[in-house]
PDB file of N, CA and C in Angstrom:
ATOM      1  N   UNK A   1    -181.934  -1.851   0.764  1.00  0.00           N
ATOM      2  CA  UNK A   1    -181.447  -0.781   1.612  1.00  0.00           C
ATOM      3  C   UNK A   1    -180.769   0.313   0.797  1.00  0.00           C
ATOM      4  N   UNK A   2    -180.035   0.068   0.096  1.00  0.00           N
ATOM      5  CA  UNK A   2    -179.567   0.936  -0.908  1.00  0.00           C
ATOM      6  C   UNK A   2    -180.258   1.834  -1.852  1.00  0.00           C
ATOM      7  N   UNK A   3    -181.201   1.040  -2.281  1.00  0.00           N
ATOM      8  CA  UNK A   3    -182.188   2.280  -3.104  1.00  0.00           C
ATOM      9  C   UNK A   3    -182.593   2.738  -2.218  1.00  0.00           C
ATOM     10  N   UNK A   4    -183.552   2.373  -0.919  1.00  0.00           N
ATOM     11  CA  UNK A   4    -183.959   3.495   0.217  1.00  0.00           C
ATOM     12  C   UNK A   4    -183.281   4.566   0.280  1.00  0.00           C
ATOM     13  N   UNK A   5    -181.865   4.129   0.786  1.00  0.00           N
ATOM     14  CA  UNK A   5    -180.650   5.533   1.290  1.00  0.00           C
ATOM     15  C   UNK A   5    -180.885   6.192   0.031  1.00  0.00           C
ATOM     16  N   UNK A   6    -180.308   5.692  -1.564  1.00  0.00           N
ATOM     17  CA  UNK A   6    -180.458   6.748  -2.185  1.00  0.00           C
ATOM     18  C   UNK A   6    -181.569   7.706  -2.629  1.00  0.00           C
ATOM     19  N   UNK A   7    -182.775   6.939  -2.640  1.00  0.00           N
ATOM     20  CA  UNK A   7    -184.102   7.849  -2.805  1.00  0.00           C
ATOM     21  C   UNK A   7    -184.088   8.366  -1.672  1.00  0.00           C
ATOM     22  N   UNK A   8    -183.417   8.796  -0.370  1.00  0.00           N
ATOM     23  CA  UNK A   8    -183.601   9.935   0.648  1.00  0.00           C
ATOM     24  C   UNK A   8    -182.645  10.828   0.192  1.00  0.00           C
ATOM     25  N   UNK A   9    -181.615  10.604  -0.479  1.00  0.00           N
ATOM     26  CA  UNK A   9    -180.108  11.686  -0.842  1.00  0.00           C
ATOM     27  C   UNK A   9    -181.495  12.130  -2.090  1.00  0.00           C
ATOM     28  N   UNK A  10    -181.985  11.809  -2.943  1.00  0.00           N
ATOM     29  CA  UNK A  10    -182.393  12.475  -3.892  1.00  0.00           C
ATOM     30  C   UNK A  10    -183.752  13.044  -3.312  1.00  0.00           C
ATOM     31  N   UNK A  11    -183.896  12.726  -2.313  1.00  0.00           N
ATOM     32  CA  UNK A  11    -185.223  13.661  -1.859  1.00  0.00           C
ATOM     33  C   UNK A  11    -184.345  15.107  -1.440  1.00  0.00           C
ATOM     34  N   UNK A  12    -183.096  15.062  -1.026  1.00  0.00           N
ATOM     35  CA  UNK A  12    -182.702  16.079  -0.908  1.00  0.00           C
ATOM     36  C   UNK A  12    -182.517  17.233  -1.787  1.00  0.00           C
ATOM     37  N   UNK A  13    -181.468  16.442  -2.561  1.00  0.00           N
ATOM     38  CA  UNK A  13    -180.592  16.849  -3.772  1.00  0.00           C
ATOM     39  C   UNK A  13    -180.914  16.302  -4.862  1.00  0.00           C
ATOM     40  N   UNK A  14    -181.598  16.781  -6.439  1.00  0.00           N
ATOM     41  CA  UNK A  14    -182.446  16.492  -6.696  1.00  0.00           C
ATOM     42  C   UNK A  14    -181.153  15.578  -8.281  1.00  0.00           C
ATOM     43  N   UNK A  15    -180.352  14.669  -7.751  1.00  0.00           N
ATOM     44  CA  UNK A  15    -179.341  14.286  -8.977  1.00  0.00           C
ATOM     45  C   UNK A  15    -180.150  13.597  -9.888  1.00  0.00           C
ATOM     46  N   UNK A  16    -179.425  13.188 -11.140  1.00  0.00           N
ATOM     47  CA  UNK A  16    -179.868  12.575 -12.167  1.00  0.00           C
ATOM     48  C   UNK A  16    -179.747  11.518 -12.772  1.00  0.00           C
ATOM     49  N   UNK A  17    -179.070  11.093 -12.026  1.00  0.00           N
ATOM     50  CA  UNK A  17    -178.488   9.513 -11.855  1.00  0.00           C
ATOM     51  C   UNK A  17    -179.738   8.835 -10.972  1.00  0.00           C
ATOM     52  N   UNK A  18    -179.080   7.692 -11.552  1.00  0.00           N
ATOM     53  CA  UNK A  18    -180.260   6.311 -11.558  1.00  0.00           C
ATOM     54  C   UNK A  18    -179.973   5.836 -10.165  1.00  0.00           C
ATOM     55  N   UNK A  19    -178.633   5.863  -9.543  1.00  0.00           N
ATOM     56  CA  UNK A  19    -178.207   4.838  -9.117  1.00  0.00           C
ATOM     57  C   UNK A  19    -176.626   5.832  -7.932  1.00  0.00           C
ATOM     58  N   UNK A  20    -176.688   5.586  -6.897  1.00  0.00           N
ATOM     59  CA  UNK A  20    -175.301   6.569  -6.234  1.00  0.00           C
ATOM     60  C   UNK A  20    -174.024   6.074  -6.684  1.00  0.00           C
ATOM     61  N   UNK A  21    -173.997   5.038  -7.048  1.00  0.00           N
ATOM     62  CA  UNK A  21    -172.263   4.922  -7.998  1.00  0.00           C
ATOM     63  C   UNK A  21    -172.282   6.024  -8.955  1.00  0.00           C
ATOM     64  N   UNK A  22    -173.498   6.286  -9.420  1.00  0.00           N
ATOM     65  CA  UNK A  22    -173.100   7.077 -11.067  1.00  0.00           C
ATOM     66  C   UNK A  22    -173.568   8.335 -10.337  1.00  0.00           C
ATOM     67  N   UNK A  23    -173.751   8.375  -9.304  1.00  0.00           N
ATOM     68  CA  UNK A  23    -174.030  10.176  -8.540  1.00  0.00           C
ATOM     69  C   UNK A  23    -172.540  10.498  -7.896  1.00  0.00           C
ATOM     70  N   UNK A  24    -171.816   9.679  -7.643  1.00  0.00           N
ATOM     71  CA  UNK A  24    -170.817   9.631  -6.862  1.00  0.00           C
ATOM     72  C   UNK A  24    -169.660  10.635  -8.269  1.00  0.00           C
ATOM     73  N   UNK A  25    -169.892  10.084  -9.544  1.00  0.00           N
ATOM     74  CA  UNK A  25    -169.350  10.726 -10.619  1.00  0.00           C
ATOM     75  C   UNK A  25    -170.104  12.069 -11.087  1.00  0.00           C
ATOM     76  N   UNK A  26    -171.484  12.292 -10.997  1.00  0.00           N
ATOM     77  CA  UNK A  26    -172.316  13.393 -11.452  1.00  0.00           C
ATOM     78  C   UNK A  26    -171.821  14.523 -10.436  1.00  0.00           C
ATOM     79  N   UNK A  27    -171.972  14.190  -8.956  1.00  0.00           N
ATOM     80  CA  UNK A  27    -171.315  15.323  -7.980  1.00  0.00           C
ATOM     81  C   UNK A  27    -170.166  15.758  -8.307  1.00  0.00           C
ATOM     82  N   UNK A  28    -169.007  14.851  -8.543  1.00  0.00           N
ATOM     83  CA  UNK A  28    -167.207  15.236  -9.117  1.00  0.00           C
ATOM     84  C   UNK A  28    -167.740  16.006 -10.352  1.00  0.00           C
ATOM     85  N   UNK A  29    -168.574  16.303 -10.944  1.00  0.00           N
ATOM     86  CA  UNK A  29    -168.909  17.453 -12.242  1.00  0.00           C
ATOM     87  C   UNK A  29    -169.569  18.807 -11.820  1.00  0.00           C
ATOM     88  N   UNK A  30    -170.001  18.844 -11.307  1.00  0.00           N
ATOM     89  CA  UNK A  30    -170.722  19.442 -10.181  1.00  0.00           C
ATOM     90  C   UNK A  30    -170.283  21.167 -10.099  1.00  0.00           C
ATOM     91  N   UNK A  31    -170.554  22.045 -10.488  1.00  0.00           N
ATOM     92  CA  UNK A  31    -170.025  23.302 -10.221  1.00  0.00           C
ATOM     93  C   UNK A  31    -169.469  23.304  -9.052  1.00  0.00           C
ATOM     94  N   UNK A  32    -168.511  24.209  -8.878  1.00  0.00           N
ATOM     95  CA  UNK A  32    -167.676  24.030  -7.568  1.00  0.00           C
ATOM     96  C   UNK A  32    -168.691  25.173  -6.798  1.00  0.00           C
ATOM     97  N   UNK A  33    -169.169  25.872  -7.301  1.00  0.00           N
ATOM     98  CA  UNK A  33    -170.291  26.743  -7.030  1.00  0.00           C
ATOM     99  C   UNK A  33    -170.924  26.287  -6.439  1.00  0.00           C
ATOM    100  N   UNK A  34    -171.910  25.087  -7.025  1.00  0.00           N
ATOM    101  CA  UNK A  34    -172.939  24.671  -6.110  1.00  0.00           C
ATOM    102  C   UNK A  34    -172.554  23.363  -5.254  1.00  0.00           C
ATOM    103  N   UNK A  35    -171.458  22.749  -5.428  1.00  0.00           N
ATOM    104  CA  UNK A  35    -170.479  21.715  -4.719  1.00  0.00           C
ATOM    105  C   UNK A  35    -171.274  22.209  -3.084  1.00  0.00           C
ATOM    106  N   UNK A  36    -171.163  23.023  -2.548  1.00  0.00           N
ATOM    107  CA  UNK A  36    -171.264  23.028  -1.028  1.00  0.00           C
ATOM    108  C   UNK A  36    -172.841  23.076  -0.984  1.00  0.00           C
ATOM    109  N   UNK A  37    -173.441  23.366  -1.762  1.00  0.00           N
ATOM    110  CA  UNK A  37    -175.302  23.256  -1.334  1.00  0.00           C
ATOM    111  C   UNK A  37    -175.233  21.884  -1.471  1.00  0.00           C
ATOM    112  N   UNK A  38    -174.719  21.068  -2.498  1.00  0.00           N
ATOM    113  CA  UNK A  38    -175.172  19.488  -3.043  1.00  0.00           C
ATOM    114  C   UNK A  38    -174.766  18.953  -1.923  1.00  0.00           C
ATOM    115  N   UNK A  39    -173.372  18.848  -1.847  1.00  0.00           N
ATOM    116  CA  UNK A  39    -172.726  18.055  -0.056  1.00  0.00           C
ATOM    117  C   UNK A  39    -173.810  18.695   1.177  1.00  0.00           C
ATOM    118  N   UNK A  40    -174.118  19.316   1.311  1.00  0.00           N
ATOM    119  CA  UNK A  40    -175.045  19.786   2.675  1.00  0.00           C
ATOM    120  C   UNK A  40    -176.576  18.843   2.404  1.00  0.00           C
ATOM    121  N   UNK A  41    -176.659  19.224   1.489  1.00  0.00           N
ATOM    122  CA  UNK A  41    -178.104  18.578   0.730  1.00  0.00           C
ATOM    123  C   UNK A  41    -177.858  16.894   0.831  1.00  0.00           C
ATOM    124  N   UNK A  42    -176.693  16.279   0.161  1.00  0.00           N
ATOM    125  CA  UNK A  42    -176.821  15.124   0.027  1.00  0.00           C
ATOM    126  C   UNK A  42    -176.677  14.531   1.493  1.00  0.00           C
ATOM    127  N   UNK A  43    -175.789  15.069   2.619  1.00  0.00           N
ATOM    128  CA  UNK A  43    -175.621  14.440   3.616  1.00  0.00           C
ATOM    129  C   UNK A  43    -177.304  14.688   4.634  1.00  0.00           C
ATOM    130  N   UNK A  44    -177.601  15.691   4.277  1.00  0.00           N
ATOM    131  CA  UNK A  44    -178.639  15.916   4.904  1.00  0.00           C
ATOM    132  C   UNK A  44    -179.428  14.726   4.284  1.00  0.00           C
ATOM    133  N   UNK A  45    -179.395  13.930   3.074  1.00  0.00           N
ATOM    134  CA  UNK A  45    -180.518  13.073   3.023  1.00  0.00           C
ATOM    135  C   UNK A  45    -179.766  11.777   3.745  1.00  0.00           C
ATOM    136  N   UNK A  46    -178.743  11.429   3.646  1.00  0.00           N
ATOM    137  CA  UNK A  46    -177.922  10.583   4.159  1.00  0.00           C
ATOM    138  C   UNK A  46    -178.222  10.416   5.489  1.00  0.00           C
ATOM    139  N   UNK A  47    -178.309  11.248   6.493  1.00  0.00           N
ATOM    140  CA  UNK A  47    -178.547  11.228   7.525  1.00  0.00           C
ATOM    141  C   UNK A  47    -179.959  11.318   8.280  1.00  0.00           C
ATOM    142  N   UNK A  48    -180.902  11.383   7.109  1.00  0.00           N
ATOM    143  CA  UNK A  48    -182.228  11.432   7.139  1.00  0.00           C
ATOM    144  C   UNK A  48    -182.465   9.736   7.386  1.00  0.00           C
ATOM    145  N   UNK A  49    -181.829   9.100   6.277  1.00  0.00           N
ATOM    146  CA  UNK A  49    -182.065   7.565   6.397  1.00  0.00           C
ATOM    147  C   UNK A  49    -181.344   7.186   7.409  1.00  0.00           C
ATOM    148  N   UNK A  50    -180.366   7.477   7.681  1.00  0.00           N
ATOM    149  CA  UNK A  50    -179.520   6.837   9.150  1.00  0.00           C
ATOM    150  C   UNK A  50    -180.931   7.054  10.266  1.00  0.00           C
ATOM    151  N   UNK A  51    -181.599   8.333  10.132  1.00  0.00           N
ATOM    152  CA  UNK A  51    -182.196   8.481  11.574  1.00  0.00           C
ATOM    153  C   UNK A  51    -183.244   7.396  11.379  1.00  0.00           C
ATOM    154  N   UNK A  52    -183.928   7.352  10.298  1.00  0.00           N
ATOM    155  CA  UNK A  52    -185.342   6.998  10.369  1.00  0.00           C
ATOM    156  C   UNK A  52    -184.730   4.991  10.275  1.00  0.00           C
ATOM    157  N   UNK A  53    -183.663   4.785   9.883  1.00  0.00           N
ATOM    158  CA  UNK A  53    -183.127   3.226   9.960  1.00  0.00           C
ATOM    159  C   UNK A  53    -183.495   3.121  11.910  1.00  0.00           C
ATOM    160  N   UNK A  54    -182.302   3.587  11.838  1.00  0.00           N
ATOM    161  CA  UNK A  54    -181.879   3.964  13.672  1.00  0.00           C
ATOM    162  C   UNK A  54    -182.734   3.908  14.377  1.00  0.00           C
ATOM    163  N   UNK A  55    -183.783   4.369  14.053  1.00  0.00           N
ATOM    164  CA  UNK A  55    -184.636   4.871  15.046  1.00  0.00           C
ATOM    165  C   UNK A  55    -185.195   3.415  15.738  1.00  0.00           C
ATOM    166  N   UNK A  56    -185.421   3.001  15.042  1.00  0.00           N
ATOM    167  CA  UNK A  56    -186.370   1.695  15.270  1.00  0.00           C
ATOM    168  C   UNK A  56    -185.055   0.395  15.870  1.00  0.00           C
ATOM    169  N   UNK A  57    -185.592   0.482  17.163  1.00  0.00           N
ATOM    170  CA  UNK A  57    -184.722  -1.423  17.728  1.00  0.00           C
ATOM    171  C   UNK A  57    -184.782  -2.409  16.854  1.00  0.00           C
ATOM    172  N   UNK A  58    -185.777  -2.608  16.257  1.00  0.00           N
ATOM    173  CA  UNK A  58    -185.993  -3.865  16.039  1.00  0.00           C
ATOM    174  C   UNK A  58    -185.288  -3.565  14.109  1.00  0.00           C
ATOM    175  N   UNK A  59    -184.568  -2.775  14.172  1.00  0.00           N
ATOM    176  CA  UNK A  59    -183.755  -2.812  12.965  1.00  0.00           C
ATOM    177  C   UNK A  59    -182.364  -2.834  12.578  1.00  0.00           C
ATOM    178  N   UNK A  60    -181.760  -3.315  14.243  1.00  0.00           N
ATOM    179  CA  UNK A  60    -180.207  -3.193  14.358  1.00  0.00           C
ATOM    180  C   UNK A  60    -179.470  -3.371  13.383  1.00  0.00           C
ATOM    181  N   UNK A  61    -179.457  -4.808  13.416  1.00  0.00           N
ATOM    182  CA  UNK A  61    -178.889  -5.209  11.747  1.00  0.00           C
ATOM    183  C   UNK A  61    -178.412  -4.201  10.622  1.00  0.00           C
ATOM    184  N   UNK A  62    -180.031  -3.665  10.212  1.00  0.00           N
ATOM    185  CA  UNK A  62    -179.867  -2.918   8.996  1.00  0.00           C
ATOM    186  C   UNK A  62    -178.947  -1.272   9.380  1.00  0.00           C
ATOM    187  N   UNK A  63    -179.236  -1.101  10.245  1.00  0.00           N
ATOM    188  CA  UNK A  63    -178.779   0.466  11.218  1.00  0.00           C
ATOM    189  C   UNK A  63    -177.139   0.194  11.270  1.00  0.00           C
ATOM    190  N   UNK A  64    -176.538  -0.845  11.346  1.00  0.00           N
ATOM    191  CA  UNK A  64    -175.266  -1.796  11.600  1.00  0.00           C
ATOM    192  C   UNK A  64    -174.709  -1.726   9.930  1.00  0.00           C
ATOM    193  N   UNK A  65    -175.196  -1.897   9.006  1.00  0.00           N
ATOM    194  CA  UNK A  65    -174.933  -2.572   7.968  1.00  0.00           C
ATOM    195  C   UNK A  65    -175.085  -0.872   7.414  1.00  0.00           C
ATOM    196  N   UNK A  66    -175.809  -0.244   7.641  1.00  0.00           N
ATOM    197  CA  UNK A  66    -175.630   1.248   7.132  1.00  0.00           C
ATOM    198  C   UNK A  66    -174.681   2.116   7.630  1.00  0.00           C
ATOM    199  N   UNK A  67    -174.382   2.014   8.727  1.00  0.00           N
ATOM    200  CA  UNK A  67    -173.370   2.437   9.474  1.00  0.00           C
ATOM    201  C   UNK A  67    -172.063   2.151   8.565  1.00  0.00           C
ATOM    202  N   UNK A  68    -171.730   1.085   8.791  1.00  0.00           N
ATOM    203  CA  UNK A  68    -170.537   0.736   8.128  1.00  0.00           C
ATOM    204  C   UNK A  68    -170.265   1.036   6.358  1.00  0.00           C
ATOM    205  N   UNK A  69    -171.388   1.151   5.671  1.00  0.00           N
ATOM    206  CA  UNK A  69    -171.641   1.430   4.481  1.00  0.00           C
ATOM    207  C   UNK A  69    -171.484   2.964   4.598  1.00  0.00           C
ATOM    208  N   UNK A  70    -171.582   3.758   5.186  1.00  0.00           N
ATOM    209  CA  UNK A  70    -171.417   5.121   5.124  1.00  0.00           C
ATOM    210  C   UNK A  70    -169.934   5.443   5.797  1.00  0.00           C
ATOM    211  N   UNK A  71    -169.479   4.546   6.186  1.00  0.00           N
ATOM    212  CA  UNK A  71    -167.691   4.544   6.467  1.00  0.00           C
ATOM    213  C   UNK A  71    -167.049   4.365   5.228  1.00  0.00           C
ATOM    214  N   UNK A  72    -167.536   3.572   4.517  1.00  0.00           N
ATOM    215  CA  UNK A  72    -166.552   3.340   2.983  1.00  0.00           C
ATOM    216  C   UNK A  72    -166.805   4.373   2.526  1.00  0.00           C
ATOM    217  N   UNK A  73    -167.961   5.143   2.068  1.00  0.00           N
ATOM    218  CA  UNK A  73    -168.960   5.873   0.905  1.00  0.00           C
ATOM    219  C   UNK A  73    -167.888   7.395   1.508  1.00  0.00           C
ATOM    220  N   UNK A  74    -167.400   7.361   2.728  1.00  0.00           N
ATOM    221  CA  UNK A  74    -166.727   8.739   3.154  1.00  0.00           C
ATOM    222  C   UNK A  74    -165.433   8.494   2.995  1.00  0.00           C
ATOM    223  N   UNK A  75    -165.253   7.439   3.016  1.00  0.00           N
ATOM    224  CA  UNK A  75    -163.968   6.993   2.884  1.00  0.00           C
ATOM    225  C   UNK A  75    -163.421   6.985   1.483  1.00  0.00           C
ATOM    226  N   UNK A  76    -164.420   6.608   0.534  1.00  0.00           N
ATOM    227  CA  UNK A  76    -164.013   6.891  -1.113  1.00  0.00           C
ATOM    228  C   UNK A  76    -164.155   8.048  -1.637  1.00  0.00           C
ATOM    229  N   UNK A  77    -164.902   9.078  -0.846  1.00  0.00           N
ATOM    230  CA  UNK A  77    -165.077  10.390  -1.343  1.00  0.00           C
ATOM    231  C   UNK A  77    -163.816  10.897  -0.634  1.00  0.00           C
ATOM    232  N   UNK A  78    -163.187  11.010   0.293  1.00  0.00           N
ATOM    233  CA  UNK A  78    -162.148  11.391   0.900  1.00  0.00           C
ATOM    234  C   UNK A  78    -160.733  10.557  -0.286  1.00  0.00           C
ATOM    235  N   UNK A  79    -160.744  10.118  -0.634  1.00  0.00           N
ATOM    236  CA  UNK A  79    -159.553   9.320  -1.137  1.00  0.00           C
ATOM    237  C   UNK A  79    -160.170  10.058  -2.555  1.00  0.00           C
ATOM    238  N   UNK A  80    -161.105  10.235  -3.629  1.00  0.00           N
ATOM    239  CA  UNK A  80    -161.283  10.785  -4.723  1.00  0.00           C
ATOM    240  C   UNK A  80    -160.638  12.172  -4.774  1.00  0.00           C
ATOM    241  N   UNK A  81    -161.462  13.038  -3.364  1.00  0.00           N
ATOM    242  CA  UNK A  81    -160.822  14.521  -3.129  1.00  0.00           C
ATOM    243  C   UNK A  81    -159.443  14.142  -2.928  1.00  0.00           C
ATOM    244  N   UNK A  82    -158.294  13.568  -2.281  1.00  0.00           N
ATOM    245  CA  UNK A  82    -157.192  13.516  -2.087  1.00  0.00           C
ATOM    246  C   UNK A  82    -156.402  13.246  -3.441  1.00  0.00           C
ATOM    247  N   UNK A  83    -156.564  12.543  -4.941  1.00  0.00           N
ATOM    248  CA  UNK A  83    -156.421  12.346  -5.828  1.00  0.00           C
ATOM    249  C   UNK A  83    -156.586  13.525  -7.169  1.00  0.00           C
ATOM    250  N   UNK A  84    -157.361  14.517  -6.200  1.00  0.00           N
ATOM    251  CA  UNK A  84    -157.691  15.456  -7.442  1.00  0.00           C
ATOM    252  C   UNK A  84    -159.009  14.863  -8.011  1.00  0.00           C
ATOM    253  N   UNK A  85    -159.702  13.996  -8.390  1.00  0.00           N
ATOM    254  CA  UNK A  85    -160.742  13.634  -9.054  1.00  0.00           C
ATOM    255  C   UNK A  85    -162.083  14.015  -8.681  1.00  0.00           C
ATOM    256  N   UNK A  86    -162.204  14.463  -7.729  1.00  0.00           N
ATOM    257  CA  UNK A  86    -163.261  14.919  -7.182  1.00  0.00           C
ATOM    258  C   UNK A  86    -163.501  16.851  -6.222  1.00  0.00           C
TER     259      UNK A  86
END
């Protein structure tokens, strides 16, 4: 599930990282310039996989388990920006 979500954020936003832990650090480098296209871009892929999970009944579980995974993932980007690090 995880590589899915992230190969939809990089269908967006085209990062260079292998892996969204080490994108999670490539974005905090990020021109502050282009900071607001990448966040529009990345959530837009983020929410690309929520729909196409979602969409389907017979995938609660995983739709459940992404859900809650995108509560932390906002939740650590919110606590990075509050720290200055991001």
């Amino acid at each position: 599930e995880s590589k899915s979500a992230y190969q939809s954020i990089k269908d967006h936003y085209k990062y260079r990282s292998k892996n969204f832990h080490d994108s999670i650090e490539e974005y905090c480098k990020i021109d502050d310039a282009e900071k607001p296209n990448a966040y529009a871009k990345t959530l837009s892929g983020v929410m690309a996989y929520q729909k196409r999970v979602c969409a389907g009944g017979s995938k609660k579980g995983a739709c459940t388990r992404l859900t809650e995974k995108l509560g932390c993932i906002y939740g650590l980007l919110y606590h990075l920006k509050q720290q200055g690090k991001c």
